[in-house]
PDB file of N, CA and C in Angstrom:
ATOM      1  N   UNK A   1      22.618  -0.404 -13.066  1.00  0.00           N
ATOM      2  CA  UNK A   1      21.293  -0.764 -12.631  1.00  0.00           C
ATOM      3  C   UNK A   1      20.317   0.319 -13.070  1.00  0.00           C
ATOM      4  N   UNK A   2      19.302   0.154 -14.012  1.00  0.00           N
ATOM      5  CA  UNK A   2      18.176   0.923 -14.170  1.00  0.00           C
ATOM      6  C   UNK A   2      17.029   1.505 -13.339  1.00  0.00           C
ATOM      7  N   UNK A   3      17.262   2.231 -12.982  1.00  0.00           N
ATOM      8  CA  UNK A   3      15.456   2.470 -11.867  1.00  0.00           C
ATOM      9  C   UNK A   3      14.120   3.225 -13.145  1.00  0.00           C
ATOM     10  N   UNK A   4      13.608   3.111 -12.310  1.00  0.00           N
ATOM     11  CA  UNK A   4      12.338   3.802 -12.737  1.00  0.00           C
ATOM     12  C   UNK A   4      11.312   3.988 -12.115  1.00  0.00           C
ATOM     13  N   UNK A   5      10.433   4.880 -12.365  1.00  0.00           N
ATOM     14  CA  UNK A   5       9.344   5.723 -11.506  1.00  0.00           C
ATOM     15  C   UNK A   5       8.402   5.064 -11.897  1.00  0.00           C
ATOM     16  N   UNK A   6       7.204   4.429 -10.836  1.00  0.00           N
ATOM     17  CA  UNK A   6       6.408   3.545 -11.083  1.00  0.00           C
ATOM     18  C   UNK A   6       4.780   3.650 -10.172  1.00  0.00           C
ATOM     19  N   UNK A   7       3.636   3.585 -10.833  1.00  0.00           N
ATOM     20  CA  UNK A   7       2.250   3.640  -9.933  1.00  0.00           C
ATOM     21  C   UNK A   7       2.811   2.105  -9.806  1.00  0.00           C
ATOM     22  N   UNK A   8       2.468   1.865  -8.399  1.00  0.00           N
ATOM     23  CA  UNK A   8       2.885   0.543  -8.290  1.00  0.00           C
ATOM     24  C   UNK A   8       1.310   0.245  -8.087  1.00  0.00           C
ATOM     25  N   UNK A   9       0.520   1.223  -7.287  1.00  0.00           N
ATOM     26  CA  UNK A   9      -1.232   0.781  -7.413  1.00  0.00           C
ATOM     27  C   UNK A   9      -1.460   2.017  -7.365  1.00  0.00           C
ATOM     28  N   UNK A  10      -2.906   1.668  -8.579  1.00  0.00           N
ATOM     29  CA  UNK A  10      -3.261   3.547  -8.581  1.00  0.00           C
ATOM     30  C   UNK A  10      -4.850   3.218  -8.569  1.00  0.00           C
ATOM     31  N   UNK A  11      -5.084   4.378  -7.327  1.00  0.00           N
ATOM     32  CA  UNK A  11      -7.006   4.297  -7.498  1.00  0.00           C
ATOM     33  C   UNK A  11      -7.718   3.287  -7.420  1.00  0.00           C
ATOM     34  N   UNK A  12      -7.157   2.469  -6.614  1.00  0.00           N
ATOM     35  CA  UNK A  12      -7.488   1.139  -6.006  1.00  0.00           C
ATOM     36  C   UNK A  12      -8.696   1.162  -4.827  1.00  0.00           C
ATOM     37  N   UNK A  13      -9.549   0.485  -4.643  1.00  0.00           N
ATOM     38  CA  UNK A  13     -10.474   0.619  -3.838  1.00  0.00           C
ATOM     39  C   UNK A  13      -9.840  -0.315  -2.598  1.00  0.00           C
ATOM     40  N   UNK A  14      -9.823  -0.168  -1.043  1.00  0.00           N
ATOM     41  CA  UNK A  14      -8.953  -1.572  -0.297  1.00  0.00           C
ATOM     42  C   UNK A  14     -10.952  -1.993  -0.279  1.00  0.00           C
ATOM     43  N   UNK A  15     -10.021  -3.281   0.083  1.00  0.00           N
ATOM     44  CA  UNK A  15     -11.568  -4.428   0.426  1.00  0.00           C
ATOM     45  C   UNK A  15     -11.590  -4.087   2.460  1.00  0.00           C
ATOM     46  N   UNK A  16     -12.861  -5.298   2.317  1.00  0.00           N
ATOM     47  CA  UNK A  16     -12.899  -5.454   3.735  1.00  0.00           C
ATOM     48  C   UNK A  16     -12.347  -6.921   4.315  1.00  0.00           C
ATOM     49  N   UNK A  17     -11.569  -7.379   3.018  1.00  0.00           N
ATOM     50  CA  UNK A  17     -10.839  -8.300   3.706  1.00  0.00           C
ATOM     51  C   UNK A  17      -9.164  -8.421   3.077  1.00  0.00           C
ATOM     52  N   UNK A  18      -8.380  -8.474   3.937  1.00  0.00           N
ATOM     53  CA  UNK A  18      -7.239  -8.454   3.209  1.00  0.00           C
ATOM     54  C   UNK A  18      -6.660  -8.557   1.864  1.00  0.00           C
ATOM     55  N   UNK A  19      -6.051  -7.609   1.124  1.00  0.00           N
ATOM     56  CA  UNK A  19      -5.656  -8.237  -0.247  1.00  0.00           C
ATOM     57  C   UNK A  19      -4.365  -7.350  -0.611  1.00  0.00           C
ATOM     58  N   UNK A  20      -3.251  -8.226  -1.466  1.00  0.00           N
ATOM     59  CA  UNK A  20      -1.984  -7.996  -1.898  1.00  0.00           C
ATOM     60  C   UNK A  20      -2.359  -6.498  -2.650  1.00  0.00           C
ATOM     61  N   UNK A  21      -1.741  -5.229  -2.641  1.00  0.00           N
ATOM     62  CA  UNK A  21      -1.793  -4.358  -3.540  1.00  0.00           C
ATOM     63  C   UNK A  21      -0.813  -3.953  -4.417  1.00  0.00           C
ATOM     64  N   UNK A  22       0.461  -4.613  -4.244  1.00  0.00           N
ATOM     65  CA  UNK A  22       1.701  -4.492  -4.897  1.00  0.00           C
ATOM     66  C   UNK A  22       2.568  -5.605  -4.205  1.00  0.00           C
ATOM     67  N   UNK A  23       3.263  -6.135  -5.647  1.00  0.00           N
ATOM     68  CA  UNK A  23       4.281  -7.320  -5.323  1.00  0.00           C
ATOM     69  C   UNK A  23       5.431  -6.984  -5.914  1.00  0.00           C
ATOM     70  N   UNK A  24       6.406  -6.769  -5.919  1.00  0.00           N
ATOM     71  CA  UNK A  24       7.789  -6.990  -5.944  1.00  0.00           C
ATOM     72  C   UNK A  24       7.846  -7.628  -6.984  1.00  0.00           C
ATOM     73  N   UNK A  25       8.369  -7.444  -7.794  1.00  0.00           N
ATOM     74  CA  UNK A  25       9.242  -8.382  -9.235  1.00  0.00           C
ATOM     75  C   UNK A  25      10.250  -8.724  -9.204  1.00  0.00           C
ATOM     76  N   UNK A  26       9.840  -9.865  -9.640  1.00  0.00           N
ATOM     77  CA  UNK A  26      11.584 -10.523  -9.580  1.00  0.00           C
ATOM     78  C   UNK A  26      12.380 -10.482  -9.887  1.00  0.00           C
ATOM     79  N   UNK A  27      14.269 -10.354  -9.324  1.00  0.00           N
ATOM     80  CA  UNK A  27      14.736  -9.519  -9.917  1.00  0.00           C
ATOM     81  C   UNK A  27      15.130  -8.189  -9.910  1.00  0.00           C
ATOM     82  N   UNK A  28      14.309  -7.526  -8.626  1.00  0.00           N
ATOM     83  CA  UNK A  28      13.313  -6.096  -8.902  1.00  0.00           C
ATOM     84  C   UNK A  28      13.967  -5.973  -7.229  1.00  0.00           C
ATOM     85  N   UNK A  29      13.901  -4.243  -7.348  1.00  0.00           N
ATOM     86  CA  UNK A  29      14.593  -3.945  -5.796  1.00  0.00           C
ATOM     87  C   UNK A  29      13.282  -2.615  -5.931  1.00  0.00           C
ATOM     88  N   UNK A  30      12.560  -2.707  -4.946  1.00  0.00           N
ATOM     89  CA  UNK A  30      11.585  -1.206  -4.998  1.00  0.00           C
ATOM     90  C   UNK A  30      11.397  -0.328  -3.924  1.00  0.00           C
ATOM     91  N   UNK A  31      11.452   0.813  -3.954  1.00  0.00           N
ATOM     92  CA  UNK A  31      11.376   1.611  -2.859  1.00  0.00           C
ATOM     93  C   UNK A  31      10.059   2.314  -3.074  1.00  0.00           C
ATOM     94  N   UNK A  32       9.464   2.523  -1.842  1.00  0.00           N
ATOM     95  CA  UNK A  32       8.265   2.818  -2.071  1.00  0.00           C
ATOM     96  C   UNK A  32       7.868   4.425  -1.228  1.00  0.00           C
ATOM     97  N   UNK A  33       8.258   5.594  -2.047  1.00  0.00           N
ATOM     98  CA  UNK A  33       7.695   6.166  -1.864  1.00  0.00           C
ATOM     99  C   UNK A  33       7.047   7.104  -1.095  1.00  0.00           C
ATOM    100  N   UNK A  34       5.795   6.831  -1.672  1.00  0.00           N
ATOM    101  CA  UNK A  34       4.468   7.615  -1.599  1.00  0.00           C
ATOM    102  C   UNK A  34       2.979   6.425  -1.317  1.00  0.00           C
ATOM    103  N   UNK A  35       2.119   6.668  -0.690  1.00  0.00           N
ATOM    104  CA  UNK A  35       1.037   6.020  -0.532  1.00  0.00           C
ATOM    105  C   UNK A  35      -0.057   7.417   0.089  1.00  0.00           C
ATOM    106  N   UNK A  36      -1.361   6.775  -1.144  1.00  0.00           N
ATOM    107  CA  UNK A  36      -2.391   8.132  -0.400  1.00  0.00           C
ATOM    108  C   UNK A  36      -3.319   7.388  -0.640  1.00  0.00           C
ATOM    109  N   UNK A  37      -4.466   7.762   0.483  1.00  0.00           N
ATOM    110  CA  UNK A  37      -5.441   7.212   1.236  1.00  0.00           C
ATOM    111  C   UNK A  37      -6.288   8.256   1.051  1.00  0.00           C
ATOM    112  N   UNK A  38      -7.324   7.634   0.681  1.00  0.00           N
ATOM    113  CA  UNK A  38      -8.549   9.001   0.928  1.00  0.00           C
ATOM    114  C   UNK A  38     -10.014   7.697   0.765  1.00  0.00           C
ATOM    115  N   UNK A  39     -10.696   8.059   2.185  1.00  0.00           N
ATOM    116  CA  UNK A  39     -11.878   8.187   2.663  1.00  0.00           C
ATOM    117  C   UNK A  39     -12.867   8.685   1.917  1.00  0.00           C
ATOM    118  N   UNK A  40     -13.770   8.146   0.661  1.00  0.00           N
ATOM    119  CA  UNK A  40     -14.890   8.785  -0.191  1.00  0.00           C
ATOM    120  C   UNK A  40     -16.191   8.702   0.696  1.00  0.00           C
ATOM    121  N   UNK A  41     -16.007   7.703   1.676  1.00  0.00           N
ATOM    122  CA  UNK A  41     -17.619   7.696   2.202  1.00  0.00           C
ATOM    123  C   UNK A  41     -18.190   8.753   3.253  1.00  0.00           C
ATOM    124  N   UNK A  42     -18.994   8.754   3.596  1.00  0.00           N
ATOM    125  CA  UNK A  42     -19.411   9.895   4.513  1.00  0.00           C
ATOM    126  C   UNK A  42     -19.645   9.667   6.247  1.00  0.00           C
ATOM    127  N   UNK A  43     -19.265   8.097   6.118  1.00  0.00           N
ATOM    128  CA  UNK A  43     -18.753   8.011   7.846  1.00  0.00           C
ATOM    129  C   UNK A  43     -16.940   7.215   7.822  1.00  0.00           C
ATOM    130  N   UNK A  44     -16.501   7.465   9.041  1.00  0.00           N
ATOM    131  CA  UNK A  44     -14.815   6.962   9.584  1.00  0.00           C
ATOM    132  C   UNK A  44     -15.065   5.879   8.668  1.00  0.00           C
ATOM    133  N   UNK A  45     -13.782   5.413   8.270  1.00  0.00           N
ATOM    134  CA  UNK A  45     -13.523   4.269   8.558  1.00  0.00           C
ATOM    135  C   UNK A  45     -11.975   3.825   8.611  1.00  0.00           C
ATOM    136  N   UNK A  46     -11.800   2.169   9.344  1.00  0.00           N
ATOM    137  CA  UNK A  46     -10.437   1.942   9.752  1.00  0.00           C
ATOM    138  C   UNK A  46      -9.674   1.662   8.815  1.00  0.00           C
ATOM    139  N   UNK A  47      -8.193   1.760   8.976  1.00  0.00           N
ATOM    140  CA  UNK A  47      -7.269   1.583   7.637  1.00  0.00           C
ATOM    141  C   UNK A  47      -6.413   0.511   8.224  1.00  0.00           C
ATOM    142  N   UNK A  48      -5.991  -0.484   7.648  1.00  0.00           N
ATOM    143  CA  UNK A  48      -5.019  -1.232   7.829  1.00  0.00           C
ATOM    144  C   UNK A  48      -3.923  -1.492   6.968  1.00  0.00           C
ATOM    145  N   UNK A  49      -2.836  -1.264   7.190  1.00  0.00           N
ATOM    146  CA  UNK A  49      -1.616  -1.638   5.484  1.00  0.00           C
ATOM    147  C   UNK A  49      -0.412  -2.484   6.531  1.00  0.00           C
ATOM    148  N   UNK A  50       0.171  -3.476   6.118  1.00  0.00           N
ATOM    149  CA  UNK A  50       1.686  -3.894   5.892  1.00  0.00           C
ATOM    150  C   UNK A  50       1.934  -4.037   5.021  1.00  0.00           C
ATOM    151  N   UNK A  51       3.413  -4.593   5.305  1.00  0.00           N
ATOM    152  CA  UNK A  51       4.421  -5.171   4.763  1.00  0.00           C
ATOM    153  C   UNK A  51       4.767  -6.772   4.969  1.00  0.00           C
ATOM    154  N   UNK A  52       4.765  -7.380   3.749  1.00  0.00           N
ATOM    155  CA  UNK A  52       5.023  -8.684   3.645  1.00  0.00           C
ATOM    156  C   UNK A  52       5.931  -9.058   3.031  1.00  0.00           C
ATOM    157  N   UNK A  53       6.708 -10.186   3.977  1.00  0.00           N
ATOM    158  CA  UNK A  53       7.585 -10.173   3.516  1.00  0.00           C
ATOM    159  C   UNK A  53       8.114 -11.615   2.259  1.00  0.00           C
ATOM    160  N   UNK A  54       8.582 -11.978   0.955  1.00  0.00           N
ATOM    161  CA  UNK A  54       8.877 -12.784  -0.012  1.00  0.00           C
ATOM    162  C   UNK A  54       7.597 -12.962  -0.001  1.00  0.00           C
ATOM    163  N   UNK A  55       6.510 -12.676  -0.415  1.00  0.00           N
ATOM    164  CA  UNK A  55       5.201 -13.164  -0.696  1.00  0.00           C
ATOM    165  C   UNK A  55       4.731 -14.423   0.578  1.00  0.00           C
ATOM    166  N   UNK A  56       5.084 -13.919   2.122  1.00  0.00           N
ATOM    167  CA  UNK A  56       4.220 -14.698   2.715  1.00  0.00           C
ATOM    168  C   UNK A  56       3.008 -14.289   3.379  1.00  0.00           C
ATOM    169  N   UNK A  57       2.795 -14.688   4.343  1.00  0.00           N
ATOM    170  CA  UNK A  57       1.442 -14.265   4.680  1.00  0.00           C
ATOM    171  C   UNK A  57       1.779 -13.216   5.825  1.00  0.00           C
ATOM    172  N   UNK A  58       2.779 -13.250   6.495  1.00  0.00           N
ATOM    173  CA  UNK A  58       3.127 -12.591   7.779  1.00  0.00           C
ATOM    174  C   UNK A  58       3.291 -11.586   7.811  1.00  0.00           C
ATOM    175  N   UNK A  59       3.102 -10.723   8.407  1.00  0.00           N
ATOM    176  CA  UNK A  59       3.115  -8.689   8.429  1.00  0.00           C
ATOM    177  C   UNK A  59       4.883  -8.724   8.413  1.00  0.00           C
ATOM    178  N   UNK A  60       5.686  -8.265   7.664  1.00  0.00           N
ATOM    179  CA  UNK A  60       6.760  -7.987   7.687  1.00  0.00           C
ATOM    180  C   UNK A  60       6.812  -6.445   8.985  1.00  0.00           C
ATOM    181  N   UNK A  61       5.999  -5.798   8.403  1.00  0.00           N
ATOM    182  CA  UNK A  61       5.879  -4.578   9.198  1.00  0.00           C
ATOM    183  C   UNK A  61       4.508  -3.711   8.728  1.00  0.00           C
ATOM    184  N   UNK A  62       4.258  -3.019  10.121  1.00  0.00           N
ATOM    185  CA  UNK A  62       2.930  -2.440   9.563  1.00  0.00           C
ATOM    186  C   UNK A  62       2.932  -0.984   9.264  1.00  0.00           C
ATOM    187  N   UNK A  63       2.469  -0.427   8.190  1.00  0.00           N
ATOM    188  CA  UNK A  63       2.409   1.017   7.753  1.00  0.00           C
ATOM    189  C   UNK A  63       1.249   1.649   8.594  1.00  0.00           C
ATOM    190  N   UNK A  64      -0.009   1.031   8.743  1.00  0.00           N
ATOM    191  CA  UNK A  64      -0.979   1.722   9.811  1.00  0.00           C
ATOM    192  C   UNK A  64      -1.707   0.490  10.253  1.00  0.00           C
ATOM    193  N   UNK A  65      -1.967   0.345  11.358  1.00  0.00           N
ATOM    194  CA  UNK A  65      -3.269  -0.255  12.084  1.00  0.00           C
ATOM    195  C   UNK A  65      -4.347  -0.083  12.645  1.00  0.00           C
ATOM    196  N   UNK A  66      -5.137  -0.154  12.245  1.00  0.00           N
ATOM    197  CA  UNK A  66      -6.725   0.117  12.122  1.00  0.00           C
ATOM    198  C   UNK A  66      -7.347   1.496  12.572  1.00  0.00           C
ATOM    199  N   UNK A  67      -6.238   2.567  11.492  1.00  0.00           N
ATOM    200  CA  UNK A  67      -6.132   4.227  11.699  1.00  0.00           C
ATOM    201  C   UNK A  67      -7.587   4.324  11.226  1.00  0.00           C
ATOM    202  N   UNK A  68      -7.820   5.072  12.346  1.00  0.00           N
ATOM    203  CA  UNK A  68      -9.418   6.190  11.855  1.00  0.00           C
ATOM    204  C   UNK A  68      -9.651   7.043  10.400  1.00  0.00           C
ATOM    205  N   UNK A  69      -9.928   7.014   9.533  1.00  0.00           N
ATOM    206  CA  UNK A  69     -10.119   8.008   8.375  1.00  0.00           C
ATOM    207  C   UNK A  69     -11.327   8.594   8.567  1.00  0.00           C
ATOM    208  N   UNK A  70     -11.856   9.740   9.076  1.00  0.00           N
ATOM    209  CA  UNK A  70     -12.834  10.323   9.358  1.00  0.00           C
ATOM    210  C   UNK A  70     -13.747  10.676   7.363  1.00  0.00           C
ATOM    211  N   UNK A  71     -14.726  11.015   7.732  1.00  0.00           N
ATOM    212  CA  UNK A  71     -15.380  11.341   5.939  1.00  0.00           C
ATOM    213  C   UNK A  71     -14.649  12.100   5.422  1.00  0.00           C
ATOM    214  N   UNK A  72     -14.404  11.651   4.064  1.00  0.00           N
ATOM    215  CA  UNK A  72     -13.780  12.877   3.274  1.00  0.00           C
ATOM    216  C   UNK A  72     -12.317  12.911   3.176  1.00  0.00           C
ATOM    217  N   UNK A  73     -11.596  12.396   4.476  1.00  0.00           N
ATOM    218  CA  UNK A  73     -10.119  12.093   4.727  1.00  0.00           C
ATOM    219  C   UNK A  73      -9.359  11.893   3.889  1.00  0.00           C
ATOM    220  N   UNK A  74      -7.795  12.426   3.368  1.00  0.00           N
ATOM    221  CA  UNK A  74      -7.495  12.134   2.717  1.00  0.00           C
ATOM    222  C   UNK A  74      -5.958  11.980   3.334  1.00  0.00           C
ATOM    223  N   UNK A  75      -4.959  11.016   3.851  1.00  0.00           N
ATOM    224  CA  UNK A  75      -4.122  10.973   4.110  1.00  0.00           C
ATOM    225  C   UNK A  75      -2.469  10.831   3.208  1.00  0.00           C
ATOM    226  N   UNK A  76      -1.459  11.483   2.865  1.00  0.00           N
ATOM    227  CA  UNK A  76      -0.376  11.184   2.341  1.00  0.00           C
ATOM    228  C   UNK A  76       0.825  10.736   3.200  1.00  0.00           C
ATOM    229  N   UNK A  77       1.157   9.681   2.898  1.00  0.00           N
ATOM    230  CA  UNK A  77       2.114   9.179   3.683  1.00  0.00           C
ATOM    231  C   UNK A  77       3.541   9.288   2.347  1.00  0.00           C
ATOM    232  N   UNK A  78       4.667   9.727   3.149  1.00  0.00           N
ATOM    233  CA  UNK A  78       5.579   9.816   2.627  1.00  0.00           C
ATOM    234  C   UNK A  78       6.766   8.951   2.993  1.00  0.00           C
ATOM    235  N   UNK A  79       7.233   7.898   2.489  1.00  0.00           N
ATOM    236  CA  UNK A  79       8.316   6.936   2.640  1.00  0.00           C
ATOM    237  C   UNK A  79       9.285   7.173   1.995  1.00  0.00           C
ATOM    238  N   UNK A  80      10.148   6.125   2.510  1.00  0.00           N
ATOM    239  CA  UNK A  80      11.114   5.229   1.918  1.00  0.00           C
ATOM    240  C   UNK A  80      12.115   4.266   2.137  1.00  0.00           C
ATOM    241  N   UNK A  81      10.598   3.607   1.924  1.00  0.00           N
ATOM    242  CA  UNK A  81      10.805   1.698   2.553  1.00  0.00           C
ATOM    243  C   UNK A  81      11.628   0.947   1.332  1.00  0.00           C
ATOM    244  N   UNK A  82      12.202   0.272   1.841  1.00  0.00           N
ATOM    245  CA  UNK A  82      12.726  -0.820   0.464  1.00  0.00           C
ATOM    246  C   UNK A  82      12.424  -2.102   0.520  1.00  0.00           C
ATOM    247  N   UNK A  83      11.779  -2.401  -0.458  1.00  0.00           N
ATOM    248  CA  UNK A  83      11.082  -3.544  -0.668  1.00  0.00           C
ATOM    249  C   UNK A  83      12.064  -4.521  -1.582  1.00  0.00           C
ATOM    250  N   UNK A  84      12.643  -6.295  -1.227  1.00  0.00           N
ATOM    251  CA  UNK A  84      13.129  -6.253  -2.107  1.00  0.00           C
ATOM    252  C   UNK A  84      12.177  -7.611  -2.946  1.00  0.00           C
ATOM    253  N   UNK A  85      12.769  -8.310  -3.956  1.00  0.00           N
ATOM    254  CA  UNK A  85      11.862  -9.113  -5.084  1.00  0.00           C
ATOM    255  C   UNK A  85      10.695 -10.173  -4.363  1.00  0.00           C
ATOM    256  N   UNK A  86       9.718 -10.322  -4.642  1.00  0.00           N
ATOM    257  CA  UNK A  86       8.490 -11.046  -4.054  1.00  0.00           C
ATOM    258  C   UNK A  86       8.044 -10.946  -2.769  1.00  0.00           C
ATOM    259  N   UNK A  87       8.627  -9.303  -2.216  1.00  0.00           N
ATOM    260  CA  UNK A  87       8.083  -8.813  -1.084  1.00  0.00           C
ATOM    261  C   UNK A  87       6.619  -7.964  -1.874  1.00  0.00           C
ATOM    262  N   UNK A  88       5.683  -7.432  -0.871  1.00  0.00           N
ATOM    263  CA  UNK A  88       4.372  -7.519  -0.967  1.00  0.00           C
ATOM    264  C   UNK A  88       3.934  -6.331   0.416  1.00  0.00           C
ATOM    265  N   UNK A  89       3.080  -5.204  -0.221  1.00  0.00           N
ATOM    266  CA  UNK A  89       2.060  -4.339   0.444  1.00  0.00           C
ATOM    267  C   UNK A  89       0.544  -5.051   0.891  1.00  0.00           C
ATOM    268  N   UNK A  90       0.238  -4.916   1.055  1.00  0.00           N
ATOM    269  CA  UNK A  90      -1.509  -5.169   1.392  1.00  0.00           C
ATOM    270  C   UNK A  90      -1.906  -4.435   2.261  1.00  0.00           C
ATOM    271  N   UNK A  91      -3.437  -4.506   2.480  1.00  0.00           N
ATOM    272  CA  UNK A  91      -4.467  -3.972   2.643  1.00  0.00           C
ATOM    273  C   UNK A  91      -5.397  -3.641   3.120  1.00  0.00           C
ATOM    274  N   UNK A  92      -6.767  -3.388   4.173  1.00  0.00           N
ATOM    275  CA  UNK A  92      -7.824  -3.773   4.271  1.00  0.00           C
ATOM    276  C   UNK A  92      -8.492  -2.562   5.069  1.00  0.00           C
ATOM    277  N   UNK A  93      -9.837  -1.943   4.603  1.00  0.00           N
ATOM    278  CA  UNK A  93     -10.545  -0.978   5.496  1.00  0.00           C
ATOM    279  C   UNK A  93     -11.931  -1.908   5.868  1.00  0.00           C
ATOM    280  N   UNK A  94     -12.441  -0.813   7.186  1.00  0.00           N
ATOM    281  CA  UNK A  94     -13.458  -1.346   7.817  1.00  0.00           C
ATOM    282  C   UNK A  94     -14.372  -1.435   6.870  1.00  0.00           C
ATOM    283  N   UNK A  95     -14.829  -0.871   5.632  1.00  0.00           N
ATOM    284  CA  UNK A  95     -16.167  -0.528   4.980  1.00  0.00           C
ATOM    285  C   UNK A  95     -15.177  -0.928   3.251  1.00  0.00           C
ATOM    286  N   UNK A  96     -16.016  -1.823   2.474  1.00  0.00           N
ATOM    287  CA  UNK A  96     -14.799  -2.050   1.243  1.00  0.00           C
ATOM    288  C   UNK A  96     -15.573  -1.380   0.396  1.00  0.00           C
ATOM    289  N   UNK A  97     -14.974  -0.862  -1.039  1.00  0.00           N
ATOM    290  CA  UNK A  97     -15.064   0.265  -1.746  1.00  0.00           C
ATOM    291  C   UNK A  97     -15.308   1.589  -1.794  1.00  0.00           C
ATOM    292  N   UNK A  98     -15.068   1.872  -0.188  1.00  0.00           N
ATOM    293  CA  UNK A  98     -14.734   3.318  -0.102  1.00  0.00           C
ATOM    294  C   UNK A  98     -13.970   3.807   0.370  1.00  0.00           C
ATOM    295  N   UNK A  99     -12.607   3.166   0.525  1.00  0.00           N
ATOM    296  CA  UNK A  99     -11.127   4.201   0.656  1.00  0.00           C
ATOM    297  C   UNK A  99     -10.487   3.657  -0.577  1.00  0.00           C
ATOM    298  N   UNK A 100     -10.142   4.969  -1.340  1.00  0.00           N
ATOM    299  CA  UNK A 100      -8.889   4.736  -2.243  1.00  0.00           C
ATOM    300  C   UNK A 100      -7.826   4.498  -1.607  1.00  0.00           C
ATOM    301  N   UNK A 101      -6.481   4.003  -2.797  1.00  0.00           N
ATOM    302  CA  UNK A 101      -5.173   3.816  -2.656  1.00  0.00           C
ATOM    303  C   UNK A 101      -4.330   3.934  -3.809  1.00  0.00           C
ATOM    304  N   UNK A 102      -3.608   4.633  -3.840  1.00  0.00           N
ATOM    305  CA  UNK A 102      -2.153   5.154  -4.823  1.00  0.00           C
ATOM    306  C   UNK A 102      -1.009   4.584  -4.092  1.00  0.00           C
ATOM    307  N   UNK A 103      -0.264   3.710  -4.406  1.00  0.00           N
ATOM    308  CA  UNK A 103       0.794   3.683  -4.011  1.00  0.00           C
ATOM    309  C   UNK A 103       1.987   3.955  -5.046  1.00  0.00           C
ATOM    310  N   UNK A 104       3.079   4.650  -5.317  1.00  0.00           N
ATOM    311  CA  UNK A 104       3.958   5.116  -6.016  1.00  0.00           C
ATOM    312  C   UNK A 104       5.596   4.918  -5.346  1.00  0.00           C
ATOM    313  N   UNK A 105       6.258   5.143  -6.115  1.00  0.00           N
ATOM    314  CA  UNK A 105       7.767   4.435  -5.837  1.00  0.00           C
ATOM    315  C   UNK A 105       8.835   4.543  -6.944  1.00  0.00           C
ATOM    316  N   UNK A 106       9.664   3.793  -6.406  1.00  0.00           N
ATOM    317  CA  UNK A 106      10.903   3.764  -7.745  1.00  0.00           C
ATOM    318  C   UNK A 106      11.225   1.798  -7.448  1.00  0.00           C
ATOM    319  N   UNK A 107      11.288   1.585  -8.973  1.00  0.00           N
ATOM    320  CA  UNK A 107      11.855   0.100  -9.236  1.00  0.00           C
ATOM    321  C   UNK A 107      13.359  -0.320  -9.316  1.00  0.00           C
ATOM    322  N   UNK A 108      13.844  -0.773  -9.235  1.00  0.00           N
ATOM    323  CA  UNK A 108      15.370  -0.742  -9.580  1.00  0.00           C
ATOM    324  C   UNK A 108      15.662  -2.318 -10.156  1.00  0.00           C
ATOM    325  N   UNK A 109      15.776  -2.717 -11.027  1.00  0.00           N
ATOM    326  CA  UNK A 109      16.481  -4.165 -11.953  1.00  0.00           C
ATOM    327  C   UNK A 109      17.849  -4.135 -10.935  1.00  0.00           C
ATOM    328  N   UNK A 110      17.718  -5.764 -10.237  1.00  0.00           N
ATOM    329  CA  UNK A 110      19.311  -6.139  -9.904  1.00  0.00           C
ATOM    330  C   UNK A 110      19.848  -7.440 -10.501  1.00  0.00           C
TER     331      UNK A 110
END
């Protein structure tokens, strides 16, 4: 089985309404990592991320819920979740185009 080191999303802006930021390939076994968050605007705002699970709509599990990012904030979260094929991250802050997102990982072909 091959792995490989992968931006699964890099420098992504989240919206203010939910959206997929990484999907699972098919085929594809992924562990995820790394995820960093950083706050560009100059007031809080809330963070929201799960986990979804085969590409449905339902929170498989949640990475944060509606965490405070004060101005300037820059949070690193360190994992290692395993995601497996047409499972799915997403997204959403209180204020859209001003928190980044990196999410990083390893892929694995099964």
């Amino acid at each position: 089985m091959a792995y490989q080191t992968k931006a699964m999303c890099q420098d992504t802006y989240l919206q203010a309404a939910t959206a997929v930021l990484y999907t699972v390939p098919a085929a594809t076994r992924s562990i995820v990592k790394e995820i960093i968050l950083c706050n560009t605007d100059t007031n809080a705002i809330a963070v929201t991320m799960n986990y979804l699970k085969d590409g449905g709509t339902l929170a498989k599990g949640a990475i944060m819920s509606a965490v405070s990012f004060a101005a300037g904030e820059t949070k690193i979260l360190s994992l290692s979740s395993v995601l497996n094929a047409g499972d799915a991250i997403k997204g959403l802050a209180g204020t859209a185009d001003k928190v980044t997102v990196s999410i990083s990982g390893i892929e694995e072909n099964v």
